[in-house]
Protein backbone atom coordinates (compact mmCIF):
# COMPACT_ATOMS: atom_id res chain seq x y z
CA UNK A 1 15.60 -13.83 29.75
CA UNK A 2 12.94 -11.61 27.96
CA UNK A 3 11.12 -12.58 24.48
CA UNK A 4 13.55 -9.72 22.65
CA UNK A 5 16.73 -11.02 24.25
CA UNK A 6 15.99 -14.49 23.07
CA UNK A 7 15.23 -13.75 19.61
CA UNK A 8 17.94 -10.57 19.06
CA UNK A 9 20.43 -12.09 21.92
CA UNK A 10 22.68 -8.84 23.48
CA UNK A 11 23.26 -6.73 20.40
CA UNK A 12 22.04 -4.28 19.11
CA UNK A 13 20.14 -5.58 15.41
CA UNK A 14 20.33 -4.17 12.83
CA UNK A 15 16.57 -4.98 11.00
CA UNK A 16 16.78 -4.88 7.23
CA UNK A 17 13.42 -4.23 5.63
CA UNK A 18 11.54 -6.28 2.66
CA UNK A 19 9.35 -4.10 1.39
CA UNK A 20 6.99 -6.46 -0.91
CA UNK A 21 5.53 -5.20 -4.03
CA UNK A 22 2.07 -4.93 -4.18
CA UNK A 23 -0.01 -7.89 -3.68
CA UNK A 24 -3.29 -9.46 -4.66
CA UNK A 25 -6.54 -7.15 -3.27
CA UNK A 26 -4.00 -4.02 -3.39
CA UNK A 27 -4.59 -1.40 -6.31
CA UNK A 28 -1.26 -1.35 -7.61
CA UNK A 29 -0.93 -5.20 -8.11
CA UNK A 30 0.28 -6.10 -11.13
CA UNK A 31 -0.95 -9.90 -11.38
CA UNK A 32 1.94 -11.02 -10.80
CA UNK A 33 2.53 -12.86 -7.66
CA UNK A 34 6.42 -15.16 -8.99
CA UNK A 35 7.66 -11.62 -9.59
CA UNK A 36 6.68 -10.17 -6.30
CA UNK A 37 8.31 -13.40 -4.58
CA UNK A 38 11.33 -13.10 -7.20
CA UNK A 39 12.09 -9.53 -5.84
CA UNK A 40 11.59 -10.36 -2.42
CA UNK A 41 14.36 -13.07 -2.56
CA UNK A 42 16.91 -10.58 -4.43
CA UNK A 43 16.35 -8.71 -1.37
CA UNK A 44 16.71 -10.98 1.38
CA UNK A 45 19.64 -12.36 -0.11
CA UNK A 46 21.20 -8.97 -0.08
CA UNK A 47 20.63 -8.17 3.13
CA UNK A 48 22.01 -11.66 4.27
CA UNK A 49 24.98 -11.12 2.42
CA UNK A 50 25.57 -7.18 3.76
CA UNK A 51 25.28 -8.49 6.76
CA UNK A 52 22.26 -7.20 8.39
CA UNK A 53 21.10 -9.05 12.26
CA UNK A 54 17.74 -9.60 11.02
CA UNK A 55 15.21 -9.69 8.61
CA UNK A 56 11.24 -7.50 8.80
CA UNK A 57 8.84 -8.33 5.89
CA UNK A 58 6.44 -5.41 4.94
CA UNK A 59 3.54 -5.09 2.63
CA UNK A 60 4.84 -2.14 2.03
CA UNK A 61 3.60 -1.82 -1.78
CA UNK A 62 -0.09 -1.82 -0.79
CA UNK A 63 -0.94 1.82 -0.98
CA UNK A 64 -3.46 3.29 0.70
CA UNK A 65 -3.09 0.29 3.36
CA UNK A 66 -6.38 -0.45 4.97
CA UNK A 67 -6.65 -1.38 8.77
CA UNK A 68 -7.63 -4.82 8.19
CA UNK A 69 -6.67 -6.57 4.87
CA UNK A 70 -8.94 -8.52 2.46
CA UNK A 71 -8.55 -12.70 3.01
CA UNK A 72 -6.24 -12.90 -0.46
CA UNK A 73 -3.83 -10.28 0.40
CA UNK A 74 -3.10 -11.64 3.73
CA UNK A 75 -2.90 -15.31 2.22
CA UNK A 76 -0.65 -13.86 -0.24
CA UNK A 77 1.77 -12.05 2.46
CA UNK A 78 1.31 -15.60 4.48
CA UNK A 79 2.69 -17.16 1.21
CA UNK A 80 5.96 -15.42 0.24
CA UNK A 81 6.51 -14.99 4.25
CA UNK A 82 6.56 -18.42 4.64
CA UNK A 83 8.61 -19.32 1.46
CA UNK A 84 11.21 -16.54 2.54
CA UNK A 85 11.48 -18.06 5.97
CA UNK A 86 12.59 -21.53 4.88
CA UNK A 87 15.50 -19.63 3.25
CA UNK A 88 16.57 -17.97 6.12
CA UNK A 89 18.35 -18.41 9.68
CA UNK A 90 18.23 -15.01 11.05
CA UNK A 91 15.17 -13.63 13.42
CA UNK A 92 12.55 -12.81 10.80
CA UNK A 93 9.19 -10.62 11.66
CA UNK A 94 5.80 -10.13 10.40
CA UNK A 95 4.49 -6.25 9.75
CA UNK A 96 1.19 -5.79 8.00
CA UNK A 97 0.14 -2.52 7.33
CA UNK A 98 -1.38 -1.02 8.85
CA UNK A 99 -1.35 -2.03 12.17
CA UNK A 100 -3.40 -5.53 10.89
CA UNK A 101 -2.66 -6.81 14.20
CA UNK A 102 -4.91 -10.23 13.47
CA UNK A 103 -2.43 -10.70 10.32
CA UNK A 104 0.82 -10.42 11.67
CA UNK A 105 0.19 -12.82 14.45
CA UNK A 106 -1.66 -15.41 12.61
CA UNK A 107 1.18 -15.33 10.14
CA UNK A 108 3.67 -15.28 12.67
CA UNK A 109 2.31 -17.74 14.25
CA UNK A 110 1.73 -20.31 11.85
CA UNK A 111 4.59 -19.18 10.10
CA UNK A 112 7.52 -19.56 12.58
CA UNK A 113 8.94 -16.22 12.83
CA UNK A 114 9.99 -14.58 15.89
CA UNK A 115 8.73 -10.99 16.24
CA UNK A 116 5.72 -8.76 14.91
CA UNK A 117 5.98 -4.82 14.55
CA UNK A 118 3.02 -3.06 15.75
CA UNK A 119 2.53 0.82 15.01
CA UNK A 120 -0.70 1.03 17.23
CA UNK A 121 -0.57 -0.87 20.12
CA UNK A 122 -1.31 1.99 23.33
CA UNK A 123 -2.47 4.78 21.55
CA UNK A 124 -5.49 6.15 19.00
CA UNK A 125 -3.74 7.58 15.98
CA UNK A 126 -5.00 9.30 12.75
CA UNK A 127 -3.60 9.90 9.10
CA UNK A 128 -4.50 8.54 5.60
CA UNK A 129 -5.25 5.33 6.40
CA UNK A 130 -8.04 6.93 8.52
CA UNK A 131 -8.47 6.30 12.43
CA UNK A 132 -6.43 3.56 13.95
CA UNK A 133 -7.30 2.68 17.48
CA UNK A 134 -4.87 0.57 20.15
CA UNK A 135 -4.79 -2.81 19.61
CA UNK A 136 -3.11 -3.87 22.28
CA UNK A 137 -5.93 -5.39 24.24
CA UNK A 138 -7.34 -7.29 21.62
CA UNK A 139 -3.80 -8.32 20.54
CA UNK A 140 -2.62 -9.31 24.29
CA UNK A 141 -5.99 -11.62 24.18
CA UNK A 142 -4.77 -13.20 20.77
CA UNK A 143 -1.61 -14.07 22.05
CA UNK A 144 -3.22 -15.38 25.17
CA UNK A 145 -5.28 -17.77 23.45
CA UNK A 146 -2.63 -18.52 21.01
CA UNK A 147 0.89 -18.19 22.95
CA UNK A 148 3.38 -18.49 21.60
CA UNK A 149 7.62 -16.60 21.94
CA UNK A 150 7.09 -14.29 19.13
CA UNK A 151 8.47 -10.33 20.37
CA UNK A 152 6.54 -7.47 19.85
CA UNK A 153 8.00 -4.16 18.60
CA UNK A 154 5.67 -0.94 19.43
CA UNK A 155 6.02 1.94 17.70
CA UNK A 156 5.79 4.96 19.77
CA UNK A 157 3.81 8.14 17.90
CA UNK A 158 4.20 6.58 14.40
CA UNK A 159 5.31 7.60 11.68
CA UNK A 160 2.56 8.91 9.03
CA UNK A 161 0.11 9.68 11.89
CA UNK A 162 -1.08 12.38 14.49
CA UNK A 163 -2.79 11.68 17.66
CA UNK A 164 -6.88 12.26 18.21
CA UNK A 165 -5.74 13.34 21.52
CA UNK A 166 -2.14 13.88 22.60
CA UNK A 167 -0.94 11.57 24.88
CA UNK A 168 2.16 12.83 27.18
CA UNK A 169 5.32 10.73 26.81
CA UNK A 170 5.76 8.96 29.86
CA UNK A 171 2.40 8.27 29.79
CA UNK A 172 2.78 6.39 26.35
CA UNK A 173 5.36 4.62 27.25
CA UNK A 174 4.41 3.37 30.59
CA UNK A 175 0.83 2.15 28.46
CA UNK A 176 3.07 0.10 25.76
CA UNK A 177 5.24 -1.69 28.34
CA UNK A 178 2.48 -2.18 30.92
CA UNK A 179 0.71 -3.93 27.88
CA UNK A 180 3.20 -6.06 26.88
CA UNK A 181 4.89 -4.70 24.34
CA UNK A 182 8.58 -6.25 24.39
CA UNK A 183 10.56 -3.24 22.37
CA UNK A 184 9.90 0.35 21.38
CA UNK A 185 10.35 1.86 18.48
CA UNK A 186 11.01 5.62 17.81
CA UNK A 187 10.32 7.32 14.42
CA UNK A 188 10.47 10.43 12.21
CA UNK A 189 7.18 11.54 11.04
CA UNK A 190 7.68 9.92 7.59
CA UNK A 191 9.96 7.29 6.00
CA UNK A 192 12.92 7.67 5.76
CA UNK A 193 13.43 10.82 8.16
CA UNK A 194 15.30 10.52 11.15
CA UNK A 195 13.61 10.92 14.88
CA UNK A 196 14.86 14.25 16.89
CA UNK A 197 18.10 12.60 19.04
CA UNK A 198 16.76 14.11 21.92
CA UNK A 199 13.56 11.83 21.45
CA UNK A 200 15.46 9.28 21.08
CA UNK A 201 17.32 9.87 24.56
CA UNK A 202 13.92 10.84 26.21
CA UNK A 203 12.14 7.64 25.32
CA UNK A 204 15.45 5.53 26.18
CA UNK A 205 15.27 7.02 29.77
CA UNK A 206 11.86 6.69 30.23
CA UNK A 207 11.82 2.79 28.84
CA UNK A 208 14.24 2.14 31.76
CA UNK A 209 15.54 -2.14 31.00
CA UNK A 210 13.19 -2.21 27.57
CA UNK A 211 14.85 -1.97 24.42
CA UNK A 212 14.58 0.81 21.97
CA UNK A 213 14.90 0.84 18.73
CA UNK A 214 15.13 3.57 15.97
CA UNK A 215 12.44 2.65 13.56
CA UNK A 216 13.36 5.77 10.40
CA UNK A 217 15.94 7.23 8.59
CA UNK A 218 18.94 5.76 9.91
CA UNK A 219 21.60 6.07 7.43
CA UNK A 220 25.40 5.26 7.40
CA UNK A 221 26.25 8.53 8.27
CA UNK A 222 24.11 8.80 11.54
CA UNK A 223 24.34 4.96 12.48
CA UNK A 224 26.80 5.44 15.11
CA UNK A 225 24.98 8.41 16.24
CA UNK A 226 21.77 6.82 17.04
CA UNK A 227 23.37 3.40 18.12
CA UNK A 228 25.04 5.29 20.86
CA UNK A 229 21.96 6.18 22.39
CA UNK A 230 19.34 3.26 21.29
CA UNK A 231 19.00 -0.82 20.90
CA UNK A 232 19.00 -1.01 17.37
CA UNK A 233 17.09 -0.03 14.01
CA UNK A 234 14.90 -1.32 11.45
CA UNK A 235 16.27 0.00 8.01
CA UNK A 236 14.36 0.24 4.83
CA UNK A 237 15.17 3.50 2.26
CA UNK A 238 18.82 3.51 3.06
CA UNK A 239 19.05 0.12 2.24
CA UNK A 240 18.17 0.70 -0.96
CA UNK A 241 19.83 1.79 -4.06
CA UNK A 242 20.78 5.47 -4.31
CA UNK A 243 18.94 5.00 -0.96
CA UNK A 244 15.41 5.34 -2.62
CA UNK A 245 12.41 3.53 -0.69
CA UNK A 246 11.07 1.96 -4.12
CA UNK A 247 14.56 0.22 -5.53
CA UNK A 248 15.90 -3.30 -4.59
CA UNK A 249 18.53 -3.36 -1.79
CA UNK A 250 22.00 -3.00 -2.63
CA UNK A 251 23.78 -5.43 -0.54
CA UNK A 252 27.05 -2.81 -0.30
CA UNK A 253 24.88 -0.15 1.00
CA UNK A 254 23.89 -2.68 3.70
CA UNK A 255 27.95 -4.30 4.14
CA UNK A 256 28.88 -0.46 4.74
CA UNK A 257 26.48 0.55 7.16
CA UNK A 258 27.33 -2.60 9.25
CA UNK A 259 31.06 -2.17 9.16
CA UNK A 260 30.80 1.26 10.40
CA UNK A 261 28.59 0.07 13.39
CA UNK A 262 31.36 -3.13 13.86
CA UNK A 263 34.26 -0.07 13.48
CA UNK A 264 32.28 1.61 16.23
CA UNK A 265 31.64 -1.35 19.02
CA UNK A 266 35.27 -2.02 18.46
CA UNK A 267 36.07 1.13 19.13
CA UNK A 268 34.12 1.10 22.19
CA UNK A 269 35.98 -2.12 23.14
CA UNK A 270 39.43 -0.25 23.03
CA UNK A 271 37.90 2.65 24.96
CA UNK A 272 36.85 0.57 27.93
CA UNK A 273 40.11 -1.64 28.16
């Protein structure tokens, strides 16, 4: 059994997003770091109770995110990760933006969580966080040193980035499983927006047996649209009240997205009896 099917079993997850306010070493931080946890909590909580498969914590507050992050922010994350993981059962992951590869494995690692999201791992990308080369090698040597179960989630031409040189498809995708990667993700070009559908169906049939996962703008009225062609999807904005990115989570916007995708497999059920 693969890494991904141990940690998200045969279903497709649904990945609710904390998005953490900003933290120490980030300009926006406020100085406030049992307010920050506070929030985070009042969103977990909601997205246990709506019902979401699984759990991805972001420092997503930390505008404009640096490549690799000062020694007190990541401590920080490390902090209200861990504290957030003793409350809950569900597969939680590690995503430090952006792409602070060293980060989200140390903290996964020490941490106990049981998958990483990594926007950079086969490719060299550019945006405003400035010029983000592939990790993977230097990330497939961390984990070698220090192994350990822990699934990683590649994006796939990430959001808020271009390529320095395009890169065909296949090609991409052939790099990021070849690597190691243990899931793909496909994206819009910004949060919140949705991926072209026939992206999504490309980078399905080029994956072949590896999982992939919608990674932007999935909403309750395109869930079952995208869930008939991909693994799952990490959802932040629509999550959110009035489905804004920088609210709290409203645990009914997460309870009615997941009973439409439970309407929908047990509709599927009836079709193939």
């Amino acid at each position: 059994m693969s890494v991904y099917h141990k940690v998200f079993g045969n279903e497709k997850p649904i990945i609710g997003m904390i998005h953490l306010k900003p933290l120490p070493g980030s300009p926006l931080y406020m100085g406030d770091m049992k307010n920050i946890y506070e929030a985070a909590c009042e969103d977990l909580n909601a997205l246990i109770q709506g019902g979401a498969n699984a759990v991805l914590i972001e420092n997503f507050g930390d505008i404009p995110y640096p490549t690799q992050n000062e020694l007190l922010t990541t401590i920080a994350f490390s902090a209200i990760a861990v504290k957030l993981r003793e409350q809950c059962k569900l597969p939680m992951g590690i995503n430090v933006q952006f792409n602070d590869f060293e980060a989200e494995w140390a903290i996964a690692y020490s941490g106990d969580f049981d998958f990483i999201r990594v926007e950079v791992f086969a490719e060299n990308r550019m945006g405003p966080n400035g010029v983000c080369n592939a990790c993977g090698p230097q990330l497939m040597r961390l984990k070698g040193r220090f192994p350990k179960e822990i699934a990683l989630l590649a994006d796939v031409h990430v959001k808020h980035t271009f390529p320095i040189v395009d890169q065909p498809l296949d090609f991409t995708v052939e790099s990021i499983i070849e690597g190691g990667a243990d899931a793909l993700i496909c994206t819009g070009i910004t949060t919140g927006k949705s991926p072209d559908l026939d992206d999504v169906k490309a980078m399905k049939r080029l994956a072949g047996s590896v999982p992939v996962l919608i990674g932007s703008g999935v909403n309750e009225n395109t869930i079952q649209t995208f869930m008939s062609e991909a693994d799952g999807a990490i959802i932040g904005s629509s999550f959110k009240k009035e489905g804004k990115v920088l609210n709290p989570i409203d645990f009914m916007r997460v309870k009615n997205l997941m009973s439409k995708l439970k309407l929908m497999d047990k509709n599927e059920a009836v079709n193939y009896e």
